[in-house]
N, C-alpha and C. Protein backbone atom coordinates (compact mmCIF):
# COMPACT_ATOMS: atom_id res chain seq x y z
N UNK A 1 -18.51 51.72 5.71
CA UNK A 1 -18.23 51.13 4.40
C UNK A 1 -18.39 49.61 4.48
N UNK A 2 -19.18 48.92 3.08
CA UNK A 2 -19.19 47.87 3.70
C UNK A 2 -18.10 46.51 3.02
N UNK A 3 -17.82 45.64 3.85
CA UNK A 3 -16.44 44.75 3.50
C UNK A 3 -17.32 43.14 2.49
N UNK A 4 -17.28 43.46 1.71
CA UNK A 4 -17.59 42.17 0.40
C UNK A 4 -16.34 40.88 0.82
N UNK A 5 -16.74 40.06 0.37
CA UNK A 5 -15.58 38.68 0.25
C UNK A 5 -14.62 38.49 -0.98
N UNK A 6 -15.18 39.57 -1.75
CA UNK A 6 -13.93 39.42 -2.96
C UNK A 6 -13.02 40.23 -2.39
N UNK A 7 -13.25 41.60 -1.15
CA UNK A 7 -12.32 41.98 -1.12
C UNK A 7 -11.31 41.42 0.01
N UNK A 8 -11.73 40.66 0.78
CA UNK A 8 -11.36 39.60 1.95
C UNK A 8 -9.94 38.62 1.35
N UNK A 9 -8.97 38.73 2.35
CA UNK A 9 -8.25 37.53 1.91
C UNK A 9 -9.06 36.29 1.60
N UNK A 10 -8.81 35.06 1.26
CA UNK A 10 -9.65 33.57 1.46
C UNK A 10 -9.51 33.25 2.54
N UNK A 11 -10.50 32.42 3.38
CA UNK A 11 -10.33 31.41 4.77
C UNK A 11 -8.98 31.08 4.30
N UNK A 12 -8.12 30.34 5.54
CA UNK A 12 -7.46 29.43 5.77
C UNK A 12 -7.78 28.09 5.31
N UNK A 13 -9.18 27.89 6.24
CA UNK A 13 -10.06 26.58 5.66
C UNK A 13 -10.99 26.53 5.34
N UNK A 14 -11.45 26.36 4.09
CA UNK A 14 -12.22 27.02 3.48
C UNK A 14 -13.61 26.11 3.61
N UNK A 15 -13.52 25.09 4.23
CA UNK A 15 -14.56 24.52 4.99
C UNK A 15 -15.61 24.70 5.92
N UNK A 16 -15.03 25.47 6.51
CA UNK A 16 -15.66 26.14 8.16
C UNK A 16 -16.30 27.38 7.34
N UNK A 17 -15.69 28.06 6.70
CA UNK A 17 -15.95 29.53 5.99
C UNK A 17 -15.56 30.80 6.32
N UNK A 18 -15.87 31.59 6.04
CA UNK A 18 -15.23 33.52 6.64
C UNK A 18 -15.78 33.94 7.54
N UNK A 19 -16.70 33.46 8.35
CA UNK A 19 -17.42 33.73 9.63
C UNK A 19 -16.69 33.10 10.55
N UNK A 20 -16.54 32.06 10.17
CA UNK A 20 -15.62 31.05 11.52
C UNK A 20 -13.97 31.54 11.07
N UNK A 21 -13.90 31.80 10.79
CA UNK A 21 -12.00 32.32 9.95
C UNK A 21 -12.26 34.00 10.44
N UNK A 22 -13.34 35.03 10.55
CA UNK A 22 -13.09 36.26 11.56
C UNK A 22 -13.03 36.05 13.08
N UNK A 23 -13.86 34.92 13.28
CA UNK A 23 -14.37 34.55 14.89
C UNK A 23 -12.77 34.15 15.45
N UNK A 24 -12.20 33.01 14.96
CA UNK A 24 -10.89 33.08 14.79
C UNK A 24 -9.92 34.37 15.27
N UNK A 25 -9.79 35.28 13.96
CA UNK A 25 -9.22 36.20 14.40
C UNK A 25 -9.66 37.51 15.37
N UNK A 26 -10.94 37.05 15.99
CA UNK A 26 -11.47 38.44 17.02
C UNK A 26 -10.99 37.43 18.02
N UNK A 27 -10.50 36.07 18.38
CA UNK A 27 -10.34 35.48 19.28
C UNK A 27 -8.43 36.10 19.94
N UNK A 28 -7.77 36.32 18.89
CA UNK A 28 -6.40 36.75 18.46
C UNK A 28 -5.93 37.65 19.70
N UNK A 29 -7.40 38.68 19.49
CA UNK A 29 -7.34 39.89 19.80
C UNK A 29 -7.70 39.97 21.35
N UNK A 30 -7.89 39.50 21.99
CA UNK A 30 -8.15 39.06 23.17
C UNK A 30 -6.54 39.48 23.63
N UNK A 31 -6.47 39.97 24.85
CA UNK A 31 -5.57 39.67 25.33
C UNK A 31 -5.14 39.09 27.04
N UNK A 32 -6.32 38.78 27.33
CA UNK A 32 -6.37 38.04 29.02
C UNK A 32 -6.51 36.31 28.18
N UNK A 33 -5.94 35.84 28.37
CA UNK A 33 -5.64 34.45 28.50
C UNK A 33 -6.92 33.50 28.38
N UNK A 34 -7.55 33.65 29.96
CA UNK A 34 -8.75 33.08 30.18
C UNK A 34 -9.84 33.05 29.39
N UNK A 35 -10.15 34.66 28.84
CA UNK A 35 -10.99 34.89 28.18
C UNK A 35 -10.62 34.47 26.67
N UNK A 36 -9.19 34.15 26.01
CA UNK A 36 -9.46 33.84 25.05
C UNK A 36 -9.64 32.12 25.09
N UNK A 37 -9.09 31.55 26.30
CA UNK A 37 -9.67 30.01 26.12
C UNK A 37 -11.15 29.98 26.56
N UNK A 38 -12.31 31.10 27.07
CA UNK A 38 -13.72 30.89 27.21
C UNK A 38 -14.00 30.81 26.00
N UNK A 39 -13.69 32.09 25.70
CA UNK A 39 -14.29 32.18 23.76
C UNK A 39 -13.83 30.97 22.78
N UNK A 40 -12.61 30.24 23.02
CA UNK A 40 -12.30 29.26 22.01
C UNK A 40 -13.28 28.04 22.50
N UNK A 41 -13.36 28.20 23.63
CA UNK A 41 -14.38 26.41 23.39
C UNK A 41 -15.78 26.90 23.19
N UNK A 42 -16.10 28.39 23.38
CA UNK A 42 -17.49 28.63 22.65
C UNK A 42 -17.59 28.26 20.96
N UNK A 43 -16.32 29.14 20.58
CA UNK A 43 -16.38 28.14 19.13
C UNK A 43 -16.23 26.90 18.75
N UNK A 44 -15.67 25.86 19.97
CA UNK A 44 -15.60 24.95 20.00
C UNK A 44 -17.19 24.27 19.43
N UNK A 45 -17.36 24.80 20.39
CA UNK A 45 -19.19 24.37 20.65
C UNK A 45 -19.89 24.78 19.59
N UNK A 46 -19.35 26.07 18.81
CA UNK A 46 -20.97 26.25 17.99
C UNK A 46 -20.24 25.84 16.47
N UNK A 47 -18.82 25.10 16.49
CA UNK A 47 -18.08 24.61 15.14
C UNK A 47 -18.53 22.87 15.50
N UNK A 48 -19.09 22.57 16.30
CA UNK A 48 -19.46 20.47 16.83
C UNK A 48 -21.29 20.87 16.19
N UNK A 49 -21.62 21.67 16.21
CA UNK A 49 -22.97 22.27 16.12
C UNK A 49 -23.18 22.10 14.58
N UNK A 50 -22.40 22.82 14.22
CA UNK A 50 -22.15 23.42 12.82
C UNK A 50 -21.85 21.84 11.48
N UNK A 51 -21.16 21.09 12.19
CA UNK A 51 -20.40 20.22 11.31
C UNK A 51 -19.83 18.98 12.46
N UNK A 52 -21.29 18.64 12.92
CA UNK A 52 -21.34 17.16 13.41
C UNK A 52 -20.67 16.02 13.07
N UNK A 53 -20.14 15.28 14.10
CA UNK A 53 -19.12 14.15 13.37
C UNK A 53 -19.57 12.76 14.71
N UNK A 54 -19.37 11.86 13.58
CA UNK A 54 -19.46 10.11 14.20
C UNK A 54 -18.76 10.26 15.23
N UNK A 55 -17.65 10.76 15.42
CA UNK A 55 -16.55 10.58 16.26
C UNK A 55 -16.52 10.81 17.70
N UNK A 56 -16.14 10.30 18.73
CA UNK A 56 -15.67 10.41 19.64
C UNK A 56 -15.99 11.89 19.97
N UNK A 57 -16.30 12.30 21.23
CA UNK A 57 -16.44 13.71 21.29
C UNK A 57 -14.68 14.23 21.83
N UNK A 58 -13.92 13.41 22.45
CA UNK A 58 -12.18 13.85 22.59
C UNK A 58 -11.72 13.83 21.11
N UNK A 59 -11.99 12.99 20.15
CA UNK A 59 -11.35 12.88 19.56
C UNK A 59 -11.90 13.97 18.29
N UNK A 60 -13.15 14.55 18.19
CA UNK A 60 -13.37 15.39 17.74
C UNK A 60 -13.22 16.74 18.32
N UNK A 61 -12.71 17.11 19.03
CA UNK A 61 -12.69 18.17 20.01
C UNK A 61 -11.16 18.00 19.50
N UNK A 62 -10.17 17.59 19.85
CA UNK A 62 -8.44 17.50 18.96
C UNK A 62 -9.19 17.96 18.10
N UNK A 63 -9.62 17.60 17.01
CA UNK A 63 -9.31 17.71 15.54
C UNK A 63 -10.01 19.55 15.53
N UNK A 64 -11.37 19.57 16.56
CA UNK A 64 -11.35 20.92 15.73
C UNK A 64 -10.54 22.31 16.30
N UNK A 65 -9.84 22.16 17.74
CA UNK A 65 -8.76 22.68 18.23
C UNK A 65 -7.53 22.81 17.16
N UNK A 66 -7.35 21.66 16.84
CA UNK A 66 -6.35 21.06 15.67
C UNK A 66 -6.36 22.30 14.20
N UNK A 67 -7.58 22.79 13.86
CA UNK A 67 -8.33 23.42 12.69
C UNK A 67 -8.35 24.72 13.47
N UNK A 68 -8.67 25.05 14.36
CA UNK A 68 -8.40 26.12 14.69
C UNK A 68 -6.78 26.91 15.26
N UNK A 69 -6.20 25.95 15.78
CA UNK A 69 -4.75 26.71 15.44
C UNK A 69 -4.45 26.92 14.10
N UNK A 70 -5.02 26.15 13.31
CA UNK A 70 -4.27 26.33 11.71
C UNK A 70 -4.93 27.65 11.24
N UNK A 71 -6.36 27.74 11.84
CA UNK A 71 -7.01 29.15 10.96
C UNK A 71 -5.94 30.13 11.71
N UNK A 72 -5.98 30.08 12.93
CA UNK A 72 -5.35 30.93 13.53
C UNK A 72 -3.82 31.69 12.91
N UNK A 73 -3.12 30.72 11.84
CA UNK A 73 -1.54 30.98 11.74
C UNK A 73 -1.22 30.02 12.90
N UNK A 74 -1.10 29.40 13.84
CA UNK A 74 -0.43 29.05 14.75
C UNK A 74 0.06 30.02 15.81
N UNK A 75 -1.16 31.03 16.04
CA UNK A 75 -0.63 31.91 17.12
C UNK A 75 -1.14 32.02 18.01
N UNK A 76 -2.58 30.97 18.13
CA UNK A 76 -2.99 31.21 19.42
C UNK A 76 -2.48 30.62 20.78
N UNK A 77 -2.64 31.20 21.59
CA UNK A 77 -2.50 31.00 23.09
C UNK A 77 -3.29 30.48 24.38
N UNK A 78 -3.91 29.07 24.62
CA UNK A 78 -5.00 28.84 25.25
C UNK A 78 -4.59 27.94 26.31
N UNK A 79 -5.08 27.80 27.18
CA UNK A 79 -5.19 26.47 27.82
C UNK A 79 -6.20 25.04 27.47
N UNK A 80 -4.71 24.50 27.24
CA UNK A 80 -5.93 23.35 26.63
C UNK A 80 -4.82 22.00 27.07
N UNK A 81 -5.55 21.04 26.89
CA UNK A 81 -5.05 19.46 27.30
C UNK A 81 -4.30 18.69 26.12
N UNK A 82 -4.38 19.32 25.15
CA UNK A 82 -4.13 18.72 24.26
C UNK A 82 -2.38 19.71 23.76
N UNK A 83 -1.49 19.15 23.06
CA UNK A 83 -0.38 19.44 22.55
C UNK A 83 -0.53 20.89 21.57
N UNK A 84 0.29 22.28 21.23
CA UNK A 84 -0.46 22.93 20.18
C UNK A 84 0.57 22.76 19.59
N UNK A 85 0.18 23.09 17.82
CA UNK A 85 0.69 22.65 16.61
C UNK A 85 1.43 23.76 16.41
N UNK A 86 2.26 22.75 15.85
CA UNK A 86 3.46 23.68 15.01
C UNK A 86 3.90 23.64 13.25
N UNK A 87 3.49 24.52 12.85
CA UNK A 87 3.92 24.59 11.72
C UNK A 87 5.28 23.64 10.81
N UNK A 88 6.24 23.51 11.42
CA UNK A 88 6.92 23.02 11.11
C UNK A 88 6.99 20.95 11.14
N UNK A 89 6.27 21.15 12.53
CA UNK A 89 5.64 19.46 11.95
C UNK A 89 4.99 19.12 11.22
N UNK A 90 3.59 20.12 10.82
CA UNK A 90 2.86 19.61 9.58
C UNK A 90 3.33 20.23 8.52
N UNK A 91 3.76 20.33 7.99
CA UNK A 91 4.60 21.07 6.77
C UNK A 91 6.07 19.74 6.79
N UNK A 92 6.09 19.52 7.74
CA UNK A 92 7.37 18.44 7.50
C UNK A 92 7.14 17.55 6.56
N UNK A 93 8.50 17.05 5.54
CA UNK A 93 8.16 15.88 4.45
C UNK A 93 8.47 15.06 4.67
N UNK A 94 7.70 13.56 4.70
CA UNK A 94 7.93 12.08 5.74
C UNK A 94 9.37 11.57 4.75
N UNK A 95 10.26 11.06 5.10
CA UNK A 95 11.41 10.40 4.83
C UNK A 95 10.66 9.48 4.28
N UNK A 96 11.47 9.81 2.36
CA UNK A 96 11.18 8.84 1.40
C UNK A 96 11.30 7.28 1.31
N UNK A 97 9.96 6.69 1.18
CA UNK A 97 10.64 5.09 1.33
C UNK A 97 11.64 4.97 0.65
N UNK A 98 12.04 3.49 1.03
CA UNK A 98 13.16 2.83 0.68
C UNK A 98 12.63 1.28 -0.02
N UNK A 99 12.70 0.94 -1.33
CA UNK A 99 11.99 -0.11 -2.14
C UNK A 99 13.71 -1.14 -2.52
N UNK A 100 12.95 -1.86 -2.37
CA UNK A 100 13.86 -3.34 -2.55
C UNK A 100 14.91 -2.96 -3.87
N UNK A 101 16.03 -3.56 -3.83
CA UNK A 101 16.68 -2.92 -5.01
C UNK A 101 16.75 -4.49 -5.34
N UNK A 102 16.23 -5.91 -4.91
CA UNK A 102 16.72 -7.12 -5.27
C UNK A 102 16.81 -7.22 -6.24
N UNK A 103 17.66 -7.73 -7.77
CA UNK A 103 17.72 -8.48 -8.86
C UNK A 103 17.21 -9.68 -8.73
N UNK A 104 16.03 -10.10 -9.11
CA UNK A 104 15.35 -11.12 -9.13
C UNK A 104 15.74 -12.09 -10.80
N UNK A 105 16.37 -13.20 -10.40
CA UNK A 105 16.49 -14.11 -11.59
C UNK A 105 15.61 -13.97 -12.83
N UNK A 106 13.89 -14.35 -11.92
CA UNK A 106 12.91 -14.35 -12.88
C UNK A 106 12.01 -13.22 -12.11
N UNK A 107 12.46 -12.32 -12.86
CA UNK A 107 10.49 -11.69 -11.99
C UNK A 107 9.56 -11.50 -12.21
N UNK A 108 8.83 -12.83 -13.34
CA UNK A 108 7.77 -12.86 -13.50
C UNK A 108 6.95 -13.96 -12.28
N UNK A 109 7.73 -14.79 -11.77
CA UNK A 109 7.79 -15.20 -10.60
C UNK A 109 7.49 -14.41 -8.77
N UNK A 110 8.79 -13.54 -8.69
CA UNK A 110 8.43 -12.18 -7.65
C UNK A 110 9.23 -13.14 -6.86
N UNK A 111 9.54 -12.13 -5.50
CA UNK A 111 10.41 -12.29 -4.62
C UNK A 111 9.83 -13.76 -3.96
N UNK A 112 9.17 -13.98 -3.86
CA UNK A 112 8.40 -15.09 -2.58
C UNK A 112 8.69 -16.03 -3.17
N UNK A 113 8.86 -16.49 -4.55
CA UNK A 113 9.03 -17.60 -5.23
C UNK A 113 10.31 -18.11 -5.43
N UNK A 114 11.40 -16.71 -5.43
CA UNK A 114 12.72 -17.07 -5.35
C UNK A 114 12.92 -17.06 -4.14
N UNK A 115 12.68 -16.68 -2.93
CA UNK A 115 13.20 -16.78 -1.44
C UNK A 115 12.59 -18.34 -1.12
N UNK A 116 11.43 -19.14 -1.72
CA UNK A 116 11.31 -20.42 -1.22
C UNK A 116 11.84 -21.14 -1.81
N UNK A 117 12.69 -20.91 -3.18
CA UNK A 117 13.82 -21.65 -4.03
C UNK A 117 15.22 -21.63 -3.04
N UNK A 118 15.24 -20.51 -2.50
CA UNK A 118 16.77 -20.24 -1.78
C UNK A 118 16.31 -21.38 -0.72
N UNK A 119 15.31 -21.44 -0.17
CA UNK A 119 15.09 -22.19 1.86
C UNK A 119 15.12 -23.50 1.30
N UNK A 120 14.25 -24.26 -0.08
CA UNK A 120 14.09 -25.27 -0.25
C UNK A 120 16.31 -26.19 -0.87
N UNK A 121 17.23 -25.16 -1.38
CA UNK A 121 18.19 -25.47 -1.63
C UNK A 121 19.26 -25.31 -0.19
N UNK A 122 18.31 -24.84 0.72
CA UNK A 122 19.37 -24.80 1.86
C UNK A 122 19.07 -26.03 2.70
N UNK A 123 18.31 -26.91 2.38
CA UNK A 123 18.00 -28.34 2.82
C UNK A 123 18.75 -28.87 2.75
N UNK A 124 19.15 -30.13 3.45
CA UNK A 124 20.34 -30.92 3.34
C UNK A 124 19.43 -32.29 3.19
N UNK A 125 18.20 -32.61 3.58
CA UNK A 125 17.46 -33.77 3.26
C UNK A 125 17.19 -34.19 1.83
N UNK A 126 17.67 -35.01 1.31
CA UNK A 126 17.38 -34.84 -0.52
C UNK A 126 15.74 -35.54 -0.60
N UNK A 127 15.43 -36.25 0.38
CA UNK A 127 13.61 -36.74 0.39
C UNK A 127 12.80 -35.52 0.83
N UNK A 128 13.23 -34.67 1.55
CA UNK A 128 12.28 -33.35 1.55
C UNK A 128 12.75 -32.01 0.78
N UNK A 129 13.74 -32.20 0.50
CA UNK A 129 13.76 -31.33 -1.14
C UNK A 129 13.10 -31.46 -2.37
N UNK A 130 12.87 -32.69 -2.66
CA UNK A 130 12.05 -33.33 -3.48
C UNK A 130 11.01 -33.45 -3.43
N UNK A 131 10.43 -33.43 -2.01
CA UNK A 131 8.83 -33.11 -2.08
C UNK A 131 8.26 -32.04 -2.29
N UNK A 132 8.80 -30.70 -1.65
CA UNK A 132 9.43 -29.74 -1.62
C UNK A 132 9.56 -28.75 -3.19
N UNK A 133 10.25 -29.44 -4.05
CA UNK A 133 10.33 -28.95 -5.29
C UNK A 133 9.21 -29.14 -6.34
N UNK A 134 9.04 -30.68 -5.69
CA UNK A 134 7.67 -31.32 -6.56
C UNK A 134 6.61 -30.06 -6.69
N UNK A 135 6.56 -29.55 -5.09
CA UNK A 135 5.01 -28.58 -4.71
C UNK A 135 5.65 -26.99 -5.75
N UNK A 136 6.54 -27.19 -5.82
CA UNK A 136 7.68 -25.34 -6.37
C UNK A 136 7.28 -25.10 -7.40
N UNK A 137 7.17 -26.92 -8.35
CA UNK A 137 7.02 -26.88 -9.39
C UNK A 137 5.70 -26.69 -10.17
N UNK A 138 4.91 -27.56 -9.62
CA UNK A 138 3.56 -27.31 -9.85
C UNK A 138 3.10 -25.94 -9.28
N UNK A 139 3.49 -25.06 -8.35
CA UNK A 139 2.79 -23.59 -7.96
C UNK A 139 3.42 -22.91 -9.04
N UNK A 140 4.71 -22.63 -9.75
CA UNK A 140 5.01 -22.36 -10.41
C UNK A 140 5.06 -22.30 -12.04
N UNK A 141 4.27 -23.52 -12.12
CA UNK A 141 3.53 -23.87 -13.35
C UNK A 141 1.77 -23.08 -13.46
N UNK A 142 1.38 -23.12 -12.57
CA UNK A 142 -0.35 -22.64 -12.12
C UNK A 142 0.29 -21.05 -12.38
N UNK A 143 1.18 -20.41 -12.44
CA UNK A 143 1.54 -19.14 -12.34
C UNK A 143 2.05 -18.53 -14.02
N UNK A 144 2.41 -19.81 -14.77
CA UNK A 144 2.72 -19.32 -16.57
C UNK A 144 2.10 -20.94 -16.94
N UNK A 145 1.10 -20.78 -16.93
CA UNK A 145 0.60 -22.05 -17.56
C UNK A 145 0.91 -22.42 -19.24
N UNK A 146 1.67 -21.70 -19.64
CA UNK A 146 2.10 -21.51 -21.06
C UNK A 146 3.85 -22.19 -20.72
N UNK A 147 4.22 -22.49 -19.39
CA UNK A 147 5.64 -23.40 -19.64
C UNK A 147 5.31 -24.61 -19.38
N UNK A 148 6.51 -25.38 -19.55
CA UNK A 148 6.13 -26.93 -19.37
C UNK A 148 7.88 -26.97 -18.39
N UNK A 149 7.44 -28.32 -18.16
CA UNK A 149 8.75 -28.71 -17.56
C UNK A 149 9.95 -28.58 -17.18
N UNK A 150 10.50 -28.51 -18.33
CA UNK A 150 11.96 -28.35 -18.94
C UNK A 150 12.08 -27.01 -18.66
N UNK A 151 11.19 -25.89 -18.98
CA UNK A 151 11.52 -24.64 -19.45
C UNK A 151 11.35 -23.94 -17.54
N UNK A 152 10.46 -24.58 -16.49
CA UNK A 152 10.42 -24.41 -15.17
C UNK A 152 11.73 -25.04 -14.51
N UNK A 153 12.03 -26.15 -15.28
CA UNK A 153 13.64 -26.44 -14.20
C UNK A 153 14.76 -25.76 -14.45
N UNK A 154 14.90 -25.00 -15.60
CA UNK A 154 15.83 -24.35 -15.85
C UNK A 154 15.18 -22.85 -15.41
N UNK A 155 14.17 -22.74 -14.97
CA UNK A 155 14.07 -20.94 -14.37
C UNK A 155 14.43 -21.73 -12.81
N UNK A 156 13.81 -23.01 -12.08
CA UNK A 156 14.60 -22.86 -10.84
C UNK A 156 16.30 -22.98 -10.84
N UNK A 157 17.01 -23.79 -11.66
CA UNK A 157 18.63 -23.75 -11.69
C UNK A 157 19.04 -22.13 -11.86
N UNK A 158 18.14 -21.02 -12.55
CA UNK A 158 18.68 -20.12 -12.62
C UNK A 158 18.49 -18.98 -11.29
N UNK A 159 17.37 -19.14 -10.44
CA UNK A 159 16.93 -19.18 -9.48
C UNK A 159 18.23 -18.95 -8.47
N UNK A 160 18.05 -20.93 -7.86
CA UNK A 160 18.91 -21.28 -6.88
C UNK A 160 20.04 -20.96 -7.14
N UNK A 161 20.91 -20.77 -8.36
CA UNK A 161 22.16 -21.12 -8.58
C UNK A 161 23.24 -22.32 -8.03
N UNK A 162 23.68 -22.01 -7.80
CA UNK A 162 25.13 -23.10 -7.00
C UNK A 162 24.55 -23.36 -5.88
N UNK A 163 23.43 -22.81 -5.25
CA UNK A 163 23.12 -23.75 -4.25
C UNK A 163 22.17 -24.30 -4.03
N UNK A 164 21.46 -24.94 -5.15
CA UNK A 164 21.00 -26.20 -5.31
C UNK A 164 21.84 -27.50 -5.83
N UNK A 165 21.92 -28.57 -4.61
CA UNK A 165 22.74 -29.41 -5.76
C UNK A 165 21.76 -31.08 -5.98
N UNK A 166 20.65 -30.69 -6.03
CA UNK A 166 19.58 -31.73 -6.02
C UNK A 166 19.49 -31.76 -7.58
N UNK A 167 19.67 -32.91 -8.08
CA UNK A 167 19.33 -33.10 -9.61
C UNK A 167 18.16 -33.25 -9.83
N UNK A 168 17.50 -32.00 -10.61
CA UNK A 168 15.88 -31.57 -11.22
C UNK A 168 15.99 -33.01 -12.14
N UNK A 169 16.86 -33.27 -12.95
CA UNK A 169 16.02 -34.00 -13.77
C UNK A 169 15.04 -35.27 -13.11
N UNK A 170 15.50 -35.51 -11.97
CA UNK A 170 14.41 -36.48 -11.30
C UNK A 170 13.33 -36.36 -11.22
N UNK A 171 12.42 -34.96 -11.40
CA UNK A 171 11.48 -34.19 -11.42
C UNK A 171 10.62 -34.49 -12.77
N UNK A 172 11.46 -35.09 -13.75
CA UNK A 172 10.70 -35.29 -14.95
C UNK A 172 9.57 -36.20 -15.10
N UNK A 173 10.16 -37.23 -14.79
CA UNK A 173 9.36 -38.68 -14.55
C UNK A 173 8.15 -38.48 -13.09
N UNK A 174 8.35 -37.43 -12.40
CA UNK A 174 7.54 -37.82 -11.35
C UNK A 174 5.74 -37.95 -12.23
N UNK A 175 5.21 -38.43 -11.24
CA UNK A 175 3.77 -38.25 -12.29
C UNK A 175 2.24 -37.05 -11.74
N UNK A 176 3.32 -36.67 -10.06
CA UNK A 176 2.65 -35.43 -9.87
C UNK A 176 2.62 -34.05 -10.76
N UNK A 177 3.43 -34.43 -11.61
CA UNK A 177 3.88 -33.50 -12.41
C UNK A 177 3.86 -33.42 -14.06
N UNK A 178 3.15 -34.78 -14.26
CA UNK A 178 2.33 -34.95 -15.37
C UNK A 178 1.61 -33.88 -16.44
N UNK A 179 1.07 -33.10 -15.86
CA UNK A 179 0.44 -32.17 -16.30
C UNK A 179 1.56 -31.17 -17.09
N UNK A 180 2.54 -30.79 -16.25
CA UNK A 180 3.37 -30.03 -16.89
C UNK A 180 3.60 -30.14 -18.13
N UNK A 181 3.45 -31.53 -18.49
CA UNK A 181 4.28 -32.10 -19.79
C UNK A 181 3.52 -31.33 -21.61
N UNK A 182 2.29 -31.98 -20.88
CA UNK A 182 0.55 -31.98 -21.80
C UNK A 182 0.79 -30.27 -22.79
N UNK A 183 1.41 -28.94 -22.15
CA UNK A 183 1.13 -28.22 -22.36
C UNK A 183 2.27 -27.30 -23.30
N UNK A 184 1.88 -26.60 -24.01
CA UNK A 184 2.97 -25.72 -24.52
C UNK A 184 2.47 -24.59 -24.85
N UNK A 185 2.64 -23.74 -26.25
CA UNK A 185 2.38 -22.01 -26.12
C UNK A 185 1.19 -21.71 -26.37
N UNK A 186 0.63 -21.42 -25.35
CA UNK A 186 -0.44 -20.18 -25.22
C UNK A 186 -1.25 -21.23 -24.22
N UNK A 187 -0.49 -22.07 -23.51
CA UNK A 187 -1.51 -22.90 -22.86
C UNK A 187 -2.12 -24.12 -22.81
N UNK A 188 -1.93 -24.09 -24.56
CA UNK A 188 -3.07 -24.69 -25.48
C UNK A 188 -2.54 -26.34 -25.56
N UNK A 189 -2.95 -27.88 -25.75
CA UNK A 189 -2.33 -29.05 -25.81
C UNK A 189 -1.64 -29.37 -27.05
N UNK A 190 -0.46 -28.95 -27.43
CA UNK A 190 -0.27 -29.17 -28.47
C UNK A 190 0.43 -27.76 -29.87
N UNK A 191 1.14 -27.96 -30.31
CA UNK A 191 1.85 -26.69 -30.95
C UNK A 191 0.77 -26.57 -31.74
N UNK A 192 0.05 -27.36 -32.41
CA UNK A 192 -1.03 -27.09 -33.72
C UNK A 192 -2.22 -27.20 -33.61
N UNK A 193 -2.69 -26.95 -32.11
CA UNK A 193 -3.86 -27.51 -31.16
C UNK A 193 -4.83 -26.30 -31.83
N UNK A 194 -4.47 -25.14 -32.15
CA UNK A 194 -5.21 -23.95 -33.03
C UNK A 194 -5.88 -24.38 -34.26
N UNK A 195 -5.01 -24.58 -34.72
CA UNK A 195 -4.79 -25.10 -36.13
C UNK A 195 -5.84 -26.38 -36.56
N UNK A 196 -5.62 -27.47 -35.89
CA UNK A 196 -6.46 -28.38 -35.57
C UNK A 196 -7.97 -28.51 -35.44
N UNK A 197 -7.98 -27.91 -34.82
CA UNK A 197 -9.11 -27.47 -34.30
C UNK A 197 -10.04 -26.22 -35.37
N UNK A 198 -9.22 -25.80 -36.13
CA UNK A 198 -10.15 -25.18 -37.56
C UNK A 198 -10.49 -26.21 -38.26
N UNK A 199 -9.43 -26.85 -38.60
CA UNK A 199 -9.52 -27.85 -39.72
C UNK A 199 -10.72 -29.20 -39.29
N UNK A 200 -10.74 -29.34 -37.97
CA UNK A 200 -11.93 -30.43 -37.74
C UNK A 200 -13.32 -29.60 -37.57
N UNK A 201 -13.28 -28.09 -37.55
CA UNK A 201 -14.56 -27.54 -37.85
C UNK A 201 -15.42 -27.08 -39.05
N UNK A 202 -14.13 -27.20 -40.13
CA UNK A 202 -14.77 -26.87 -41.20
C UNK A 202 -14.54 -28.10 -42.56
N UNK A 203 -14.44 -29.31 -41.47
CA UNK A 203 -14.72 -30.80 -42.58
C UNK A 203 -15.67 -30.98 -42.35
């Protein structure tokens, strides 16, 4: 009588196919030892044949040992150099990360911006705090180019909290920081800089 593939369980891996998934199980059936590790590296050999790889010939030789305990169920019995698999390690589920639970002041900013607010307020030098903040301020401006000044010293006070005790407003007047001033919403120079700018195109 003859055996069709609809009436066949499916491969295991359905890669290799139902020829290499019986070869497999006539290997099962073996019961001298030796002879079933001759026959497994014959399939070794005609599965490297079959489905050639870049790889390393050890390191492809694991992987298709690796594929063949799995067609197998995990029941074969061979001598081999390599570790055999167990079901229960690959089937194991990796321990769920663990993601930052920080409350970030501002987090349109992100962690890196408030952790160099915390190092720059744990300074005790008030001339390298200030240089220091100068650079905080301007990276932090390049990052919402839609704030200005005022509206960046009060996201670092909310930031640092109590332990900054360097007075920002010194920060106003600097003239590295000029630029900050020029700008307001959407970027643009000027609240009516839109606006403006119709009206001198269509006089």
């Amino acid at each position: 009588m003859f055996t069709y593939n609809t009436t066949c369980p499916p491969p295991t891996l359905k890669f290799y196919g139902k020829n290499i998934q019986n070869l497999v199980e006539y290997i099962l059936t073996i019961k001298d030892k030796a002879q079933r590790t001759a026959h497994t590296h014959t399939l070794l050999a005609l599965m490297q044949s079959i489905h050639p790889s870049s790889n390393s010939k050890a390191e492809n030789t694991r992987k298709l040992l690796s594929d063949i305990f799995i067609m197998s169920n995990y029941q074969l019995n061979i001598d081999t150099p390599y570790p055999m698999l167990n079901k229960a390690t690959l089937t194991k589920q990796p321990n769920p990360m663990l993601y930052p639970k920080n409350i970030l002041a501002s987090k349109y900013y992100g962690s890196n911006i408030s952790n160099l607010i915390q190092q720059i307020a744990s300074i005790k030098d008030t001339a390298i705090q200030e240089e220091l903040l100068v650079d905080i301020v301007k990276l932090m401006w390049s990052l919402r180019k839609n704030s200005n000044i005022d509206l960046i010293l009060d996201h670092i006070k909310q930031i640092a909290g109590k332990n900054l005790t360097f007075d920002l407003t010194i920060l106003k007047n600097k003239p590295q920081l000029v630029n900050t001033k020029k700008y307001n919403f959407n970027g643009k120079k000027g609240f009516n800089y839109r606006h403006t700018k119709a009206r001198k195109k269509y006089n």
